[in-house]
PDB file of N, CA and C in Angstrom:
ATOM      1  N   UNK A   1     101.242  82.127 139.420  1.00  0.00           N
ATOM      2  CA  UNK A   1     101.678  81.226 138.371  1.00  0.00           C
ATOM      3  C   UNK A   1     101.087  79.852 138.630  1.00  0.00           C
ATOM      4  N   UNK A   2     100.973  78.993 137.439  1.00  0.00           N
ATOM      5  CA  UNK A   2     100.913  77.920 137.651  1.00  0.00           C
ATOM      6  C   UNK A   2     101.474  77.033 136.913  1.00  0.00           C
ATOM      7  N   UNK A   3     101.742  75.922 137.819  1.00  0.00           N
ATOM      8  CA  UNK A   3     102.079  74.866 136.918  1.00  0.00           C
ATOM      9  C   UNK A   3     101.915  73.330 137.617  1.00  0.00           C
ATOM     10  N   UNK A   4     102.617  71.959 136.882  1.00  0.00           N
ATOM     11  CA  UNK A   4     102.307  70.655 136.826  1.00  0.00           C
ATOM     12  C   UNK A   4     103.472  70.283 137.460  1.00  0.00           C
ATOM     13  N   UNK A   5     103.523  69.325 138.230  1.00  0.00           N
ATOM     14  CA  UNK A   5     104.111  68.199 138.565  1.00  0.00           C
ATOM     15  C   UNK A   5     103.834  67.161 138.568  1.00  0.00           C
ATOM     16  N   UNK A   6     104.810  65.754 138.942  1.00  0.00           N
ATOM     17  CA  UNK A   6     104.379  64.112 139.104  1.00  0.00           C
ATOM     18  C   UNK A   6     104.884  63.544 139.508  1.00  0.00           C
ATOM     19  N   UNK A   7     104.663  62.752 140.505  1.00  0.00           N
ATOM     20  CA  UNK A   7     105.225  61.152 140.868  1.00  0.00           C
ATOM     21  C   UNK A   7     104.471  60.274 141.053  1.00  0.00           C
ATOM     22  N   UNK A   8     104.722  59.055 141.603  1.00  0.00           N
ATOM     23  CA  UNK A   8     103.829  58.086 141.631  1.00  0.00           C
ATOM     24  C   UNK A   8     104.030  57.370 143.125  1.00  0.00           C
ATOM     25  N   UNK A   9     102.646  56.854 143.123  1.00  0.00           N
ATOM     26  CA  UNK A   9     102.336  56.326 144.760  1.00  0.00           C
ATOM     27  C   UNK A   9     103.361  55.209 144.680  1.00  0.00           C
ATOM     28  N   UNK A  10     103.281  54.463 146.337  1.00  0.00           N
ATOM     29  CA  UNK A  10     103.875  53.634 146.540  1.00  0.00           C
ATOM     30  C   UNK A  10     103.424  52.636 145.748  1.00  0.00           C
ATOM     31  N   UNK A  11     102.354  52.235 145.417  1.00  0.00           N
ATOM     32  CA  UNK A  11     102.080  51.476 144.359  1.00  0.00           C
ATOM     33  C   UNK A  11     101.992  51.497 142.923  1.00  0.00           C
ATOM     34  N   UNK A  12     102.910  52.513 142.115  1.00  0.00           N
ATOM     35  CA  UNK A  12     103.801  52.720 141.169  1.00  0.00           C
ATOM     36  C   UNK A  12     102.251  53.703 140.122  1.00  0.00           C
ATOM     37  N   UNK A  13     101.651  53.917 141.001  1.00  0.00           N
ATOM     38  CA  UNK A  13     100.697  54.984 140.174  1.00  0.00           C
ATOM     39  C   UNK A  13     101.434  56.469 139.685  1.00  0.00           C
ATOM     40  N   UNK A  14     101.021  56.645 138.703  1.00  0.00           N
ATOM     41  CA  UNK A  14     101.413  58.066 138.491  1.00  0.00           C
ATOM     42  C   UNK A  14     100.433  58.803 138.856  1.00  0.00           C
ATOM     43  N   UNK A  15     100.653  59.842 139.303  1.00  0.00           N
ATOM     44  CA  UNK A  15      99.568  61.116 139.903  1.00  0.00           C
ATOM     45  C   UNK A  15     100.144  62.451 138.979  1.00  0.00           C
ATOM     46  N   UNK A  16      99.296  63.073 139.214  1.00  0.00           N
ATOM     47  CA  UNK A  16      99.778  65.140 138.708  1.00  0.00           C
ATOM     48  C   UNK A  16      99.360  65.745 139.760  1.00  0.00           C
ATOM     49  N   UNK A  17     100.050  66.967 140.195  1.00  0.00           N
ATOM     50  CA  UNK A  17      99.566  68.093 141.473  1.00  0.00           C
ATOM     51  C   UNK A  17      99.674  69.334 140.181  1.00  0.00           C
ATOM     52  N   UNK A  18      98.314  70.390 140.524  1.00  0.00           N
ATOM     53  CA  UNK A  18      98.607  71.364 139.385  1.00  0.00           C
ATOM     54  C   UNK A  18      98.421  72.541 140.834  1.00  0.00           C
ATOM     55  N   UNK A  19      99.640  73.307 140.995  1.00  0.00           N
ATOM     56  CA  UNK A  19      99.715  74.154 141.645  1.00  0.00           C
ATOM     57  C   UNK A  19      99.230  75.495 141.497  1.00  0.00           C
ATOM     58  N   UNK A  20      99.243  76.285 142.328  1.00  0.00           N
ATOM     59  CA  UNK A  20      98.540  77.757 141.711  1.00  0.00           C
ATOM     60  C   UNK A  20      99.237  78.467 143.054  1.00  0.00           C
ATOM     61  N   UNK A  21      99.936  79.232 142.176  1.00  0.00           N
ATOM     62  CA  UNK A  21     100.843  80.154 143.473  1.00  0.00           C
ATOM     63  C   UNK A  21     100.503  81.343 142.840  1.00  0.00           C
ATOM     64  N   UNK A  22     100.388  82.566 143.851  1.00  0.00           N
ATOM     65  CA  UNK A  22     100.023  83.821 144.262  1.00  0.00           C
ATOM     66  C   UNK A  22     101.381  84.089 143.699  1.00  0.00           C
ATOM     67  N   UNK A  23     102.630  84.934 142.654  1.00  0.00           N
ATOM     68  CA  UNK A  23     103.813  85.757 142.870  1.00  0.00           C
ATOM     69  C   UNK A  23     103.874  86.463 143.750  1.00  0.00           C
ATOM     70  N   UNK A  24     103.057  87.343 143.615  1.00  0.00           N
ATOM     71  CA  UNK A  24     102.978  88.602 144.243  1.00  0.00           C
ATOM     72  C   UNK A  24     103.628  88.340 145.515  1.00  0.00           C
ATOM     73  N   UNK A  25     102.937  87.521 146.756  1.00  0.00           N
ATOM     74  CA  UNK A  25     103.450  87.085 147.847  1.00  0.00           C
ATOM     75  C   UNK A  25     103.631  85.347 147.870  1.00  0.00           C
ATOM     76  N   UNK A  26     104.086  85.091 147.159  1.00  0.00           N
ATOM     77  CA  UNK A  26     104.716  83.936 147.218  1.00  0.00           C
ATOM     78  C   UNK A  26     103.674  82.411 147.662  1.00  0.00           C
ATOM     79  N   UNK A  27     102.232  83.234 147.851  1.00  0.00           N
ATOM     80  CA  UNK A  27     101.104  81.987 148.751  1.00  0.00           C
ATOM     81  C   UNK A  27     100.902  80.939 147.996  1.00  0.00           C
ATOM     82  N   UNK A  28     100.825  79.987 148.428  1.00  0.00           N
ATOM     83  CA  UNK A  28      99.964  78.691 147.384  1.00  0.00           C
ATOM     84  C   UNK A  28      99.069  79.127 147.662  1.00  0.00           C
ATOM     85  N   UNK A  29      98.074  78.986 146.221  1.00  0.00           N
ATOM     86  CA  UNK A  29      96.558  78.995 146.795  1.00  0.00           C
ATOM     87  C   UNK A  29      95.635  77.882 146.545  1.00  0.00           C
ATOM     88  N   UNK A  30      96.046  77.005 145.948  1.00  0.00           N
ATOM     89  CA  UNK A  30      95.337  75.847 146.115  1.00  0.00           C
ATOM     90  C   UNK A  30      96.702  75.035 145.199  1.00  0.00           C
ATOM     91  N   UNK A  31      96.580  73.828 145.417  1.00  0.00           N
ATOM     92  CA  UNK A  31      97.117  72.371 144.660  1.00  0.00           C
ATOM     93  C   UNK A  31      95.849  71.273 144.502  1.00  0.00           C
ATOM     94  N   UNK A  32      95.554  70.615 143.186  1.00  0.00           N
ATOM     95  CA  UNK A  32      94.917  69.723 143.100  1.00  0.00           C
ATOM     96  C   UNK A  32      95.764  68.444 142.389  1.00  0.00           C
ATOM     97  N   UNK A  33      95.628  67.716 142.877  1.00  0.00           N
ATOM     98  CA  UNK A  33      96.007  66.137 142.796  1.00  0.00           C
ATOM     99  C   UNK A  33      95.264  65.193 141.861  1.00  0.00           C
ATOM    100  N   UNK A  34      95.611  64.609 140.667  1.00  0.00           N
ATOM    101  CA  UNK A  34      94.714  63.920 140.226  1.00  0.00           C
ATOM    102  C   UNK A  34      95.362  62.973 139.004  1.00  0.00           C
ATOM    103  N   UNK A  35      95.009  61.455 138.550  1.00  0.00           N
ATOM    104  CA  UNK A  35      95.684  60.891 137.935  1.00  0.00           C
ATOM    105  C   UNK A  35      95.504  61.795 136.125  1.00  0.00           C
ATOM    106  N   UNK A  36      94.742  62.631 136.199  1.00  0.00           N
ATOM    107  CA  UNK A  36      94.549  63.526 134.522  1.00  0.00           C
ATOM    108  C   UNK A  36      93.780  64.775 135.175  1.00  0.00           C
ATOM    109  N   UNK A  37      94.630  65.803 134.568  1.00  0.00           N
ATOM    110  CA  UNK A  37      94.130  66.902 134.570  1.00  0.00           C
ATOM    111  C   UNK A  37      93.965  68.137 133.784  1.00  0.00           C
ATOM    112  N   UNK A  38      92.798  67.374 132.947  1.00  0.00           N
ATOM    113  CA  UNK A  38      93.186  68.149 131.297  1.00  0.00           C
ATOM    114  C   UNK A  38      92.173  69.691 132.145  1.00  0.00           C
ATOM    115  N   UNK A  39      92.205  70.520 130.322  1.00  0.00           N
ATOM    116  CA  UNK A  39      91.506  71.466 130.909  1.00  0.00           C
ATOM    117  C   UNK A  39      90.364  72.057 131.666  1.00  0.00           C
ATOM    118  N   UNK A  40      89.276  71.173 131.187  1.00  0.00           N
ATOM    119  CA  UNK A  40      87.869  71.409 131.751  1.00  0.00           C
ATOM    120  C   UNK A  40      88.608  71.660 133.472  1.00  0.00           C
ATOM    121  N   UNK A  41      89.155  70.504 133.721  1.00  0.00           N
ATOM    122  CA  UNK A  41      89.034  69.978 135.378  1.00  0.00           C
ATOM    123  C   UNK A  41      90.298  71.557 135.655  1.00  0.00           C
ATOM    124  N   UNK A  42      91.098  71.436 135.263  1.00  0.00           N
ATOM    125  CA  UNK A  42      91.773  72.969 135.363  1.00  0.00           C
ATOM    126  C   UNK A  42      90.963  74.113 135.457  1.00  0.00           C
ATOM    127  N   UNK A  43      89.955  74.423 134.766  1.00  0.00           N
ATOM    128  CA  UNK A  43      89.304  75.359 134.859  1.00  0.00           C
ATOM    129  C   UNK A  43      88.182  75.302 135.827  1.00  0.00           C
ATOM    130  N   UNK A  44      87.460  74.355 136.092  1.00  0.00           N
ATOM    131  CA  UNK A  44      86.743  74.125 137.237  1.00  0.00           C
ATOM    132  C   UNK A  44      87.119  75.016 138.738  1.00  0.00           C
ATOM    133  N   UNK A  45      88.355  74.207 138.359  1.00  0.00           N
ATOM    134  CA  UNK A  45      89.532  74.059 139.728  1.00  0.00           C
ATOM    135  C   UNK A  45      89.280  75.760 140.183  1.00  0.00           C
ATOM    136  N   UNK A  46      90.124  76.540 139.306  1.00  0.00           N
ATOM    137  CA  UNK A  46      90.516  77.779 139.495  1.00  0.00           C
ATOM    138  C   UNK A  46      89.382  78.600 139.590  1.00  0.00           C
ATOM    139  N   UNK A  47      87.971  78.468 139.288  1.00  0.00           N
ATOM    140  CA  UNK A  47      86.621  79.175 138.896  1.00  0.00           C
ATOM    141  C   UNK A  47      86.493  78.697 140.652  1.00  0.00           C
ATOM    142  N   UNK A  48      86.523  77.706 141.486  1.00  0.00           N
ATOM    143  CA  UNK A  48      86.528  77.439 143.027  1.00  0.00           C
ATOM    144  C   UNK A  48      87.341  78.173 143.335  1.00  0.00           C
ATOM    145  N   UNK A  49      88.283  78.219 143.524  1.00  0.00           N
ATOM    146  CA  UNK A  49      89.501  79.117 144.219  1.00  0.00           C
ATOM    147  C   UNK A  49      89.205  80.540 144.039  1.00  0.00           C
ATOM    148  N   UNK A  50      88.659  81.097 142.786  1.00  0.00           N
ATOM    149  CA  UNK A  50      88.318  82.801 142.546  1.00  0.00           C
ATOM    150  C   UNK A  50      87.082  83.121 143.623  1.00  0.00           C
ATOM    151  N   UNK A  51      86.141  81.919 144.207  1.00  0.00           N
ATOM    152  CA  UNK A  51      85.364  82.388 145.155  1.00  0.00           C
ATOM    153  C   UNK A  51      86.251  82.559 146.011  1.00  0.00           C
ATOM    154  N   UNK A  52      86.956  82.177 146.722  1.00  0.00           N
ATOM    155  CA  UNK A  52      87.915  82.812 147.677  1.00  0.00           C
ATOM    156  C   UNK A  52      88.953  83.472 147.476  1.00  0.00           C
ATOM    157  N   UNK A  53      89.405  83.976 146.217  1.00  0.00           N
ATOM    158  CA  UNK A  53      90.437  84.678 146.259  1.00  0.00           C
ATOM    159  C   UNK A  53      90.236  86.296 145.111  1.00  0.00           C
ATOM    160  N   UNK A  54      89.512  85.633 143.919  1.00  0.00           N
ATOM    161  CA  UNK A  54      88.894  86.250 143.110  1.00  0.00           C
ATOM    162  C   UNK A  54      89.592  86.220 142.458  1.00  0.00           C
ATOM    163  N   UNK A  55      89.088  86.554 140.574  1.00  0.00           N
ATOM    164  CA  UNK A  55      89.900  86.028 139.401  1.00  0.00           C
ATOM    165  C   UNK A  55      90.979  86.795 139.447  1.00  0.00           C
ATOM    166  N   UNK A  56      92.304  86.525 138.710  1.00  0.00           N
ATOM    167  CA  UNK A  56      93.407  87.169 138.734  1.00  0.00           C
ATOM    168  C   UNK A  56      93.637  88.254 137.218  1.00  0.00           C
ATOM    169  N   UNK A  57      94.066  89.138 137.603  1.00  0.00           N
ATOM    170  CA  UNK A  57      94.062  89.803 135.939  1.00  0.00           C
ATOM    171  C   UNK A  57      94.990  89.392 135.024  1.00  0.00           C
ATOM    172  N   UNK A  58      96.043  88.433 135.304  1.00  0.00           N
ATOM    173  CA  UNK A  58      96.923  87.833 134.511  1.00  0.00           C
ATOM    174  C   UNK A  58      97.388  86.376 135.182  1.00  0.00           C
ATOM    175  N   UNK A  59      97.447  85.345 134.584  1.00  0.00           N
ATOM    176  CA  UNK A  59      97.997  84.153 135.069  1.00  0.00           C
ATOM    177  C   UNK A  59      98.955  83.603 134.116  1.00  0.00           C
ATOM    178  N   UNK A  60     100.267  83.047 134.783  1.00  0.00           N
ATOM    179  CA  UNK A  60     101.607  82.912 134.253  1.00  0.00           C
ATOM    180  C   UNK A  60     101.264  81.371 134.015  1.00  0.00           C
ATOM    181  N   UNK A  61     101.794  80.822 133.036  1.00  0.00           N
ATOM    182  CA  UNK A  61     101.544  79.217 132.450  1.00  0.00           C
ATOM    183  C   UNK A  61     102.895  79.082 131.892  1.00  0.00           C
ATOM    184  N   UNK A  62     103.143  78.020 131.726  1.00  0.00           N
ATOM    185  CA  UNK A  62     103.794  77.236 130.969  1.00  0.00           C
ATOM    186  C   UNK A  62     103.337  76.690 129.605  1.00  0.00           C
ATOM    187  N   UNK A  63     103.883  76.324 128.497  1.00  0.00           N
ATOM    188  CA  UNK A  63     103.207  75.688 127.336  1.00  0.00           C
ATOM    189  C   UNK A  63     102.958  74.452 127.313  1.00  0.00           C
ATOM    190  N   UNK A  64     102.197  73.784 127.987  1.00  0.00           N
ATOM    191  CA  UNK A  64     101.694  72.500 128.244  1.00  0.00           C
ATOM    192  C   UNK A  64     100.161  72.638 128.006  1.00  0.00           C
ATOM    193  N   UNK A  65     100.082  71.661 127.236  1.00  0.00           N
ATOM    194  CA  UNK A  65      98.809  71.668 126.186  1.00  0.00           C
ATOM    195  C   UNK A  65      97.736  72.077 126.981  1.00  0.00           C
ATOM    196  N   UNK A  66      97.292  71.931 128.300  1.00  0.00           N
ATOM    197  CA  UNK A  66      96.329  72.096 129.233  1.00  0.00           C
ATOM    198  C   UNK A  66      95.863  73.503 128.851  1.00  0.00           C
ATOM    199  N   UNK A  67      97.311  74.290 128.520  1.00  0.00           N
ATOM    200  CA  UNK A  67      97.259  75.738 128.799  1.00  0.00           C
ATOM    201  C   UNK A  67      97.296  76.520 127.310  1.00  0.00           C
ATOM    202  N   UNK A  68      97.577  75.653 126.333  1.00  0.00           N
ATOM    203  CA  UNK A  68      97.362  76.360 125.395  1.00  0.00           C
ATOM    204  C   UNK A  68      96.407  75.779 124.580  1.00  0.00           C
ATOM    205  N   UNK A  69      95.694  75.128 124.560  1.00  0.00           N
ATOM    206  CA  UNK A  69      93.993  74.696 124.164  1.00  0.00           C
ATOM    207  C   UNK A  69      92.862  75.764 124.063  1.00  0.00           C
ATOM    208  N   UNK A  70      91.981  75.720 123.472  1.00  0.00           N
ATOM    209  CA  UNK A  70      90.614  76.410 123.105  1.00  0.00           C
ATOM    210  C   UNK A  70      89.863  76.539 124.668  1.00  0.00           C
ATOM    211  N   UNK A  71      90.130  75.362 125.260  1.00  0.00           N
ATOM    212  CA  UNK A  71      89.073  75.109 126.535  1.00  0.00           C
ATOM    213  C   UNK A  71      89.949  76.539 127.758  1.00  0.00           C
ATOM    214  N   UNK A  72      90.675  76.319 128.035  1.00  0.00           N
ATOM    215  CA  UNK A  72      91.627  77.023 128.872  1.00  0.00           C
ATOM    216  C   UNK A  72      91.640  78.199 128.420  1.00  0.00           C
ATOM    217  N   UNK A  73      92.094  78.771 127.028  1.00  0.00           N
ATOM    218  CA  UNK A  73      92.056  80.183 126.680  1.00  0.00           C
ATOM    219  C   UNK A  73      90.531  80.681 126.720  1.00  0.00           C
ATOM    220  N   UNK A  74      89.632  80.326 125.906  1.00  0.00           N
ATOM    221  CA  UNK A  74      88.407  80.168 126.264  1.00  0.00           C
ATOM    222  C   UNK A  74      88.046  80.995 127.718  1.00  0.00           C
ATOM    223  N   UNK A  75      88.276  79.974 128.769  1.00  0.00           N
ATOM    224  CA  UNK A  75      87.696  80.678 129.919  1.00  0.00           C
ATOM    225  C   UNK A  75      88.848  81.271 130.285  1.00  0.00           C
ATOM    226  N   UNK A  76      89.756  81.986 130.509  1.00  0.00           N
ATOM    227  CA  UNK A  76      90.503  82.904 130.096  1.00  0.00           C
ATOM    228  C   UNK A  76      90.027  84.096 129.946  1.00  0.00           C
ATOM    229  N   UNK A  77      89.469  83.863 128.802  1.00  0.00           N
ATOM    230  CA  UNK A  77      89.122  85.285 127.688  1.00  0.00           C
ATOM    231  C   UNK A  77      87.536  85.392 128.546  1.00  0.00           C
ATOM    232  N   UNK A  78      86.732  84.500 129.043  1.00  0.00           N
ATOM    233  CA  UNK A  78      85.078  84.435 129.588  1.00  0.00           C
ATOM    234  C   UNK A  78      85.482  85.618 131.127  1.00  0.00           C
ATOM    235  N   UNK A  79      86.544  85.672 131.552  1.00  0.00           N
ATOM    236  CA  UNK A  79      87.110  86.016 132.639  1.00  0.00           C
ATOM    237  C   UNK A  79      88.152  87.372 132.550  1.00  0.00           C
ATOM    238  N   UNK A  80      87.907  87.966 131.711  1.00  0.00           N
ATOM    239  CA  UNK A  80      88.919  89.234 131.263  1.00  0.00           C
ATOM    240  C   UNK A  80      90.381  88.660 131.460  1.00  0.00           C
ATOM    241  N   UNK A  81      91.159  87.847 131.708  1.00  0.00           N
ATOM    242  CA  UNK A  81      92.229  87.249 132.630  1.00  0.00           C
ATOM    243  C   UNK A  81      93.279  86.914 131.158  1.00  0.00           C
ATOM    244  N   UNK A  82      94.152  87.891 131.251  1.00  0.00           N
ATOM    245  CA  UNK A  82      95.606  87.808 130.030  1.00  0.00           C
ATOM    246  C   UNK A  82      96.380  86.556 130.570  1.00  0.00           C
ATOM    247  N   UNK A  83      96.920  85.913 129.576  1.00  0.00           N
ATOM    248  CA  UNK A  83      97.606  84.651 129.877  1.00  0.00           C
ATOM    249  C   UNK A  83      99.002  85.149 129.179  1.00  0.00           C
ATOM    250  N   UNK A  84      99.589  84.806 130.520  1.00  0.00           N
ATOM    251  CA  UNK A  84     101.488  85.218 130.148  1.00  0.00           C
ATOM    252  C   UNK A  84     101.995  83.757 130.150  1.00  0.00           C
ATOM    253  N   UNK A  85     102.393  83.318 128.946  1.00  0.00           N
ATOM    254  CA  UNK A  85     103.453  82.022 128.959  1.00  0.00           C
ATOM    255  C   UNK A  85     104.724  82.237 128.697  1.00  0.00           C
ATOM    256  N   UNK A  86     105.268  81.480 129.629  1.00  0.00           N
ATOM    257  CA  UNK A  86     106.787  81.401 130.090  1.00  0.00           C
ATOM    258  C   UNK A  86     107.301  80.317 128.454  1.00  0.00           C
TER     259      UNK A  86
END
């Protein structure tokens, strides 16, 4: 699954962490940190991580625009990879 979080630095920045957890066994497999993290940079992200882990046949989302956009379904669909939203 994945999803978004936020807080902000000691110097009142806001940040996002977009997590990517394994269900199956519970692993993080990567977190990226960044003040915007629309889709392109989402999809980047996860196309790195499939060299080490390899694409997943289904990934769990949330409805946050990142995830329901053209760009995101898009490579999605470039990737055989069904999108289950919560």
């Amino acid at each position: 699954s994945m999803d978004f979080m936020s807080d902000s630095s000691r110097n009142q920045r806001r940040f996002r962490t977009f997590n990517v957890i394994d269900d199956f066994n519970r692993e993080a497999l990567g977190i990226d940190i960044a003040v915007s993290l629309p889709a392109g940079r989402i999809a980047r992200y996860l196309d790195k991580l499939a060299g080490y882990h390899g694409f997943p046949l289904k990934i769990r989302v949330d409805n946050e625009p990142e995830f329901t956009g053209k760009t995101f379904i898009n490579w999605a669909k470039s990737h055989g990879i069904t999108i289950d939203y919560i």
